[in-house]
C-alpha atoms as a PDB file:
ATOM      1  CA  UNK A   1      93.284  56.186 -11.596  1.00  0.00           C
ATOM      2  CA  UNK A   2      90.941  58.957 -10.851  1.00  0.00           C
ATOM      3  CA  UNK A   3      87.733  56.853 -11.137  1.00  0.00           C
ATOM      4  CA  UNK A   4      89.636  54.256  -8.829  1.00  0.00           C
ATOM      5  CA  UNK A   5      90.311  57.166  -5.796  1.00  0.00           C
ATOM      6  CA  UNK A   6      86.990  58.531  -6.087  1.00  0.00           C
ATOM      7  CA  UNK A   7      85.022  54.767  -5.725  1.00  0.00           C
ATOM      8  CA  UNK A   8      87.326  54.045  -3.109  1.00  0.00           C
ATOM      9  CA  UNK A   9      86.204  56.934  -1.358  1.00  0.00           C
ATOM     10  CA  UNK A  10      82.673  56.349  -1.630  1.00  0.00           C
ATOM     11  CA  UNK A  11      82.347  52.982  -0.541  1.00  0.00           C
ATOM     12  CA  UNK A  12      84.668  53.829   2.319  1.00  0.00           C
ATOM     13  CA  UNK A  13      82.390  56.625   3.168  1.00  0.00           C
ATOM     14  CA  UNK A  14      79.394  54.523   2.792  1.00  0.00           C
ATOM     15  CA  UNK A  15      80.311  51.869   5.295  1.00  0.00           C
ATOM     16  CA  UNK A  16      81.520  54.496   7.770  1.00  0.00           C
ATOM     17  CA  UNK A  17      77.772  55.769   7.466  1.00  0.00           C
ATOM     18  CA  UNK A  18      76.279  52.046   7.576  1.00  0.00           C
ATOM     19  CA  UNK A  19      78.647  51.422  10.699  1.00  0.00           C
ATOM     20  CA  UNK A  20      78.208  54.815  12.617  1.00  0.00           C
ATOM     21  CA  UNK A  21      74.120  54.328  12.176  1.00  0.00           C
ATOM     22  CA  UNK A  22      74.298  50.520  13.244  1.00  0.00           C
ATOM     23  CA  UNK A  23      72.407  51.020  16.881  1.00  0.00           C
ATOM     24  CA  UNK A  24      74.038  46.913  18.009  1.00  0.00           C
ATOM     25  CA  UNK A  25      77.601  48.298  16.975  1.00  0.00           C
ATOM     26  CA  UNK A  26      77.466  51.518  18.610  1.00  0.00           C
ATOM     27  CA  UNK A  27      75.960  49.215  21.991  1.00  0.00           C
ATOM     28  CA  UNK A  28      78.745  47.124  21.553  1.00  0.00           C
ATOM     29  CA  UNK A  29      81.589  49.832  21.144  1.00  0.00           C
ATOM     30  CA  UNK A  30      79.961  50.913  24.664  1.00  0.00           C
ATOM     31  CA  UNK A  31      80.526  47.207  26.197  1.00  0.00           C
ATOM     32  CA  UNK A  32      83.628  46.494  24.981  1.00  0.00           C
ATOM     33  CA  UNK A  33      84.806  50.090  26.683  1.00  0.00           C
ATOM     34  CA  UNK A  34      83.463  49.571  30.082  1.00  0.00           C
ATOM     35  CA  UNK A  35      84.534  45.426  29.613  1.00  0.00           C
ATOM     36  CA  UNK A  36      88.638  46.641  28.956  1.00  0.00           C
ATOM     37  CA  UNK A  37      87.945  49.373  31.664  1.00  0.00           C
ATOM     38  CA  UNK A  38      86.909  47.005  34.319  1.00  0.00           C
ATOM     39  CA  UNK A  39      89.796  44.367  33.552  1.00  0.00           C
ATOM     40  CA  UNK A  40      92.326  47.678  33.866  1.00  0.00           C
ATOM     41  CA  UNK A  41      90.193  48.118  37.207  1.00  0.00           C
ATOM     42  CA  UNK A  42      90.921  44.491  38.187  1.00  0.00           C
ATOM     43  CA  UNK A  43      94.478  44.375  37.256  1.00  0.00           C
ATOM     44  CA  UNK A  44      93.666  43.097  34.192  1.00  0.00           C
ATOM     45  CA  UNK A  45      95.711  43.288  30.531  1.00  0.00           C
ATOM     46  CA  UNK A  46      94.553  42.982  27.125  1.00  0.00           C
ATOM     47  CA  UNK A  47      95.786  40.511  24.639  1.00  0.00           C
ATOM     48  CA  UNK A  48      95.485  41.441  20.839  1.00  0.00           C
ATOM     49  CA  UNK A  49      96.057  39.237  17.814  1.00  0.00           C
ATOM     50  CA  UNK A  50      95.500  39.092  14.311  1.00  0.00           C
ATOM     51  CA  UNK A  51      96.585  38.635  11.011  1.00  0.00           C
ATOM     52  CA  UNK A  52      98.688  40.348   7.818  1.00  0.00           C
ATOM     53  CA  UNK A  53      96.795  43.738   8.004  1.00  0.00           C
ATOM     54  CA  UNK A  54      94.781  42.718  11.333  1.00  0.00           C
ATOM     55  CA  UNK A  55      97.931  42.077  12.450  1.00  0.00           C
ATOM     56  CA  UNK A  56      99.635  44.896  12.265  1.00  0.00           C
ATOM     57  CA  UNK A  57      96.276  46.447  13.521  1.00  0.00           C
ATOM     58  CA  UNK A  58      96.785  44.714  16.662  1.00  0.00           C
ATOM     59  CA  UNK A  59      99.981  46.096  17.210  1.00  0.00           C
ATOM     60  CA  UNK A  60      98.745  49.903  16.631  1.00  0.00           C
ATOM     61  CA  UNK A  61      96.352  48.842  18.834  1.00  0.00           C
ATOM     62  CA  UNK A  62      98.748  47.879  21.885  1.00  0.00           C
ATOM     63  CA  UNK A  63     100.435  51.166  21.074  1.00  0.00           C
ATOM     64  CA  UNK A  64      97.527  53.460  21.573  1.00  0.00           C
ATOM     65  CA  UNK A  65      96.820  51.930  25.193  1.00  0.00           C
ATOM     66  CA  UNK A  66     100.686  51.281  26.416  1.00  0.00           C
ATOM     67  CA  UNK A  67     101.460  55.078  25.029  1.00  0.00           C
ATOM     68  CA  UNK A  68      99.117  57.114  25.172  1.00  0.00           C
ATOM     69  CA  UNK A  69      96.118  58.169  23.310  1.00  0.00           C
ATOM     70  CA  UNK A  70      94.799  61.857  23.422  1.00  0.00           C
ATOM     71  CA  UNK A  71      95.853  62.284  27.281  1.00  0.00           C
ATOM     72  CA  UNK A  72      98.989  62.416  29.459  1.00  0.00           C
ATOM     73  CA  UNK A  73      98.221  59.529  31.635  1.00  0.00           C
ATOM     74  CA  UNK A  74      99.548  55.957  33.292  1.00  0.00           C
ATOM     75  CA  UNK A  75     100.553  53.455  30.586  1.00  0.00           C
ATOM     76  CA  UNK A  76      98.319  50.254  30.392  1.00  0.00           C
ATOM     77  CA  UNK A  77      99.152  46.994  29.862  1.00  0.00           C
ATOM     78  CA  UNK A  78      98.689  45.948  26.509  1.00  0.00           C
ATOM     79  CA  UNK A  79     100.248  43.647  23.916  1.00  0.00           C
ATOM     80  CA  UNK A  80      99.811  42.305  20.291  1.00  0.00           C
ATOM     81  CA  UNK A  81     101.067  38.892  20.300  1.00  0.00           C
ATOM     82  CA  UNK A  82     101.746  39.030  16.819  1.00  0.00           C
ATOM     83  CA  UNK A  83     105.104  40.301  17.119  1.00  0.00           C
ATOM     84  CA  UNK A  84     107.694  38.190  18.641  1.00  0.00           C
ATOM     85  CA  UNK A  85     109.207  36.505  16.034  1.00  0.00           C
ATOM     86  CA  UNK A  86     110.862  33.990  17.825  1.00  0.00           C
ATOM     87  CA  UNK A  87     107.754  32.940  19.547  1.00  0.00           C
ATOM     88  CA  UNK A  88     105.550  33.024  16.303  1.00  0.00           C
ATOM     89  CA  UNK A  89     107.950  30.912  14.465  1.00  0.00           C
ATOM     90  CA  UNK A  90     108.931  28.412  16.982  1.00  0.00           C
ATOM     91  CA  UNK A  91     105.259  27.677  18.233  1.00  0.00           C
ATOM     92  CA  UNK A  92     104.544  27.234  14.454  1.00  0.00           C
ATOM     93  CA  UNK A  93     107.337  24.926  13.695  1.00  0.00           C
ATOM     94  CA  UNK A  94     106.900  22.880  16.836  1.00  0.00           C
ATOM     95  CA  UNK A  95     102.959  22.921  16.869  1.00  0.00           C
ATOM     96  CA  UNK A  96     101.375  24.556  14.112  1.00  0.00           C
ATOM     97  CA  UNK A  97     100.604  27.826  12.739  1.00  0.00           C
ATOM     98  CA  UNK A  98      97.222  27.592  14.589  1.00  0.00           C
ATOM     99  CA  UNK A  99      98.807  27.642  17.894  1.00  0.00           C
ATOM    100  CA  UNK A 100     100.791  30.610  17.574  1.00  0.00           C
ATOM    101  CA  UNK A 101      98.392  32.943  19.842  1.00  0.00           C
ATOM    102  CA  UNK A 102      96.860  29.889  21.694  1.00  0.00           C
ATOM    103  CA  UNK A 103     100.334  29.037  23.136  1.00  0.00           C
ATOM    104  CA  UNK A 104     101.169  32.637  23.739  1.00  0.00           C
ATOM    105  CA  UNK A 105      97.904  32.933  25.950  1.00  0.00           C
ATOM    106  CA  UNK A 106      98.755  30.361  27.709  1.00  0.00           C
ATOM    107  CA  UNK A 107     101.846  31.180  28.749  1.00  0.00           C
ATOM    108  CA  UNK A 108     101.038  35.178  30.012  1.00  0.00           C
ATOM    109  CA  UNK A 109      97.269  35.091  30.275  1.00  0.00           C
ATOM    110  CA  UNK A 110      95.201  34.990  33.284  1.00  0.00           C
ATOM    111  CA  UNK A 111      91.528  35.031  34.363  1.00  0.00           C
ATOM    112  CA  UNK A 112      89.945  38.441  33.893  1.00  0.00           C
ATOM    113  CA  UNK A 113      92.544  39.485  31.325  1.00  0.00           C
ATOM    114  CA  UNK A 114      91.574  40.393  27.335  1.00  0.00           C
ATOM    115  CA  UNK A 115      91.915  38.275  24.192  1.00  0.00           C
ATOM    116  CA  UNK A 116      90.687  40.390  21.629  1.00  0.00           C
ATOM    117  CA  UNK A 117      90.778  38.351  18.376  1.00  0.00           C
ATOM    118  CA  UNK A 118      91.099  39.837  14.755  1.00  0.00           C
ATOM    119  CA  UNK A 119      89.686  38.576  11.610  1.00  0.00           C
ATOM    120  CA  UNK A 120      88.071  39.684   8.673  1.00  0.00           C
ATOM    121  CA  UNK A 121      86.360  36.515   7.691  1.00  0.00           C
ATOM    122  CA  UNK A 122      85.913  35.297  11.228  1.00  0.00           C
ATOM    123  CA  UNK A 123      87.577  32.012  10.519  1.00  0.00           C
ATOM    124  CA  UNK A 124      91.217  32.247  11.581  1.00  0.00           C
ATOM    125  CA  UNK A 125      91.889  29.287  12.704  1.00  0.00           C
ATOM    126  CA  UNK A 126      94.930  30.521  15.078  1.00  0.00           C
ATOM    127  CA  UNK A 127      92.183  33.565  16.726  1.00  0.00           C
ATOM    128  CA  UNK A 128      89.755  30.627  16.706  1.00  0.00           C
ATOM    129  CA  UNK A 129      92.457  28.372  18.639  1.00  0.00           C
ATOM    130  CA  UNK A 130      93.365  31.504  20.688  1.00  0.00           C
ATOM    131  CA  UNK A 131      89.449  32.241  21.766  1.00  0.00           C
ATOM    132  CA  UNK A 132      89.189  28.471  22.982  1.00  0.00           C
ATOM    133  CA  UNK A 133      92.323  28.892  25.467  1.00  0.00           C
ATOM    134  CA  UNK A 134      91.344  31.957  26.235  1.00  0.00           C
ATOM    135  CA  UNK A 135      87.683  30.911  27.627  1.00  0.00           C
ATOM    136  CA  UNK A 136      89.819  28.014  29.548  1.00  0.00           C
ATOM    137  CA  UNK A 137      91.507  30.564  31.063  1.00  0.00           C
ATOM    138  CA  UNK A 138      88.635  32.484  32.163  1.00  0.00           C
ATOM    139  CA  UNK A 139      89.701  35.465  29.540  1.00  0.00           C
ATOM    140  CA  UNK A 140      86.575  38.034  28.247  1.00  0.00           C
ATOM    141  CA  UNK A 141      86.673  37.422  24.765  1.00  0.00           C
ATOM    142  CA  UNK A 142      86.214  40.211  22.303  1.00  0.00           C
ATOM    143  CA  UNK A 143      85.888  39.496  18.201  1.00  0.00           C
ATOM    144  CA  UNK A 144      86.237  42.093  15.185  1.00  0.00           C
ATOM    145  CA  UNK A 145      85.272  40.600  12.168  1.00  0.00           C
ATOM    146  CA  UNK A 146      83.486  41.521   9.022  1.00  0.00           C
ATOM    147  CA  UNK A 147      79.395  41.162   7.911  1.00  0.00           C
ATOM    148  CA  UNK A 148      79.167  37.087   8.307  1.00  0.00           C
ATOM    149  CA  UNK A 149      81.290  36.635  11.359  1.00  0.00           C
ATOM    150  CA  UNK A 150      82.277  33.205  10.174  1.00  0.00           C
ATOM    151  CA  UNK A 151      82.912  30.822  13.392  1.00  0.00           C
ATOM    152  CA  UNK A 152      83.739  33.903  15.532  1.00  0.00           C
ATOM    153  CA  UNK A 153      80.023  34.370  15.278  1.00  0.00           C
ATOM    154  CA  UNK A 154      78.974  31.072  16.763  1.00  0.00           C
ATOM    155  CA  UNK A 155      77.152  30.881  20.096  1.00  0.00           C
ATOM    156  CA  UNK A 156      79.310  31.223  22.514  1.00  0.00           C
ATOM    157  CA  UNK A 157      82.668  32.126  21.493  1.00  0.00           C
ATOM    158  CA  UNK A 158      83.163  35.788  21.869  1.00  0.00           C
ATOM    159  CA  UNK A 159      81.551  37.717  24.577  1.00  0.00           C
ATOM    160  CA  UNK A 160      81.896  41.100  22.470  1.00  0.00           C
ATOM    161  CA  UNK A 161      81.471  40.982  18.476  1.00  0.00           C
ATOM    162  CA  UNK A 162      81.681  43.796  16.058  1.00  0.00           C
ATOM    163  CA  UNK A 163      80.488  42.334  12.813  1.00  0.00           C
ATOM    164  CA  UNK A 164      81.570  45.462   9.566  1.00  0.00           C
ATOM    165  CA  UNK A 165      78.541  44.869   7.607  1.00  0.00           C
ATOM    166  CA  UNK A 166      80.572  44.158   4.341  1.00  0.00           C
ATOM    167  CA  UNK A 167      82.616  41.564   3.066  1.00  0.00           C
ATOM    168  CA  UNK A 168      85.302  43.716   1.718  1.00  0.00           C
ATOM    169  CA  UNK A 169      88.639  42.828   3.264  1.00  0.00           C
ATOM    170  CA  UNK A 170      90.631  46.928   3.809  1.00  0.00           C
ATOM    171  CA  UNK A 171      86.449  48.213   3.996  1.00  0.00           C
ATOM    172  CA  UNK A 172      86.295  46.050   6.824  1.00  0.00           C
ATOM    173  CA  UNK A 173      89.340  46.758   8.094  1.00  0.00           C
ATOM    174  CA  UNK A 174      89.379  50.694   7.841  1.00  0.00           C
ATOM    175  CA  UNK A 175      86.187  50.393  10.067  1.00  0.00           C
ATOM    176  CA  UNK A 176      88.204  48.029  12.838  1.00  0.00           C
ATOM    177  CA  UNK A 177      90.897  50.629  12.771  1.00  0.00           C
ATOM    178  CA  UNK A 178      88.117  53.456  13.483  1.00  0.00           C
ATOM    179  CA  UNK A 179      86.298  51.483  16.398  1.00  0.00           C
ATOM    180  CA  UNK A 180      89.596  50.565  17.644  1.00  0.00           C
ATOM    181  CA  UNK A 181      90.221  54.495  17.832  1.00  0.00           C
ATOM    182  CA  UNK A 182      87.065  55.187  19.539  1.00  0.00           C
ATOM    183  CA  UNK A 183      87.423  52.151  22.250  1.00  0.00           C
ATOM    184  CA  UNK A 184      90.838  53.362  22.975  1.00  0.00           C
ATOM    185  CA  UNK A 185      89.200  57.014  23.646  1.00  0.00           C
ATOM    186  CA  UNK A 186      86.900  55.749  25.624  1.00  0.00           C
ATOM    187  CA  UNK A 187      89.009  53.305  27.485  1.00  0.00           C
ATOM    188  CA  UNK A 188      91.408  56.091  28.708  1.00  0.00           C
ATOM    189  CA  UNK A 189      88.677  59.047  29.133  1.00  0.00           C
ATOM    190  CA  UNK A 190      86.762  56.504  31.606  1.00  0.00           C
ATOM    191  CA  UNK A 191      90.150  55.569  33.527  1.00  0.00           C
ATOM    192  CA  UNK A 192      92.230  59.192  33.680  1.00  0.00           C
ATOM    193  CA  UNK A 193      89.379  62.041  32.731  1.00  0.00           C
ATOM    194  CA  UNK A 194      88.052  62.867  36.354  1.00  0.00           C
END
């Protein structure tokens, strides 16, 4: 068990350092911040979606913005669309289980508003189906994925991408959690601090 902790440290620790020295992800932490912060600006609200694990990280996500972060502040509009069961489970009976954020989008989303799509390998093909409506609808698009990007890295399909350079599924996903963090920071230090 011991052996187990201790490598599970390391690598964890050794992708925080590969991320944190990455010059395009730390550019990109700085765009998506000023991106959410101009929607809020605008009137704007951010959609989050993803699955199992990047699913729940959606919905800690939401939290951090609607609550509150480090400050006392307004709330902001914010919310994972990975929660309503109802919706989920009709749009997947009715359509299919791609469609479940798609349809969602469609629905609440407007021009200028967030999607901010979830997904390890970059091939989700309900974030994929989501990122489509969402560009219909005139949405910014950002993408957290891991080191290929999969179809999330195409031309052309998410304004924002932060690619984890690994292709370890909770590595990848521990760094998502920690850029999520920092965006958040940022997001509500640029809208409340002066």
């Amino acid at each position: 068990m011991k052996n187990i902790i201790e490598k599970r440290f390391k690598e964890a620790k050794a992708l925080f350092d590969l991320t944190s020295n990455n010059v395009e992800i730390i550019r990109t932490i700085e765009e998506i911040s000023k991106t959410i912060i101009s929607s809020y600006c605008k009137g704007g609200k951010v959609f989050i979606a993803g699955n199992g694990g990047s699913a729940a990280d959606a919905q800690h996500i939401a939290a951090e913005l609607v609550s509150r972060f480090y400050m006392e502040r307004k709330a902001l509009a914010a919310e994972s669309i990975t929660v309503n069961t109802s919706n989920l489970t009709a749009i997947a009976n009715d359509y299919d289980f791609s469609a479940v954020f798609s349809r969602q989008l469609e629905a609440n989303a407007k021009k200028d508003d967030i999607f901010w799509g979830i997904s390890t390998s970059g091939n989700s093909k309900n974030i994929l189906s989501a990122i489509y409506t969402a560009k219909n609808i005139g949405m910014k698009i950002i993408g957290f994925t891991g080191e290929s990007g999969g179809k999330m890295a195409e031309p052309g399909m998410c304004g924002l991408l932060i690619r984890i350079p690994s292709k370890d599924t909770p590595r990848i996903q521990e760094n998502h959690i920690l850029i999520a963090h920092i965006i958040c920071e940022l997001v509500e230090s640029g809208l409340f601090a002066r």
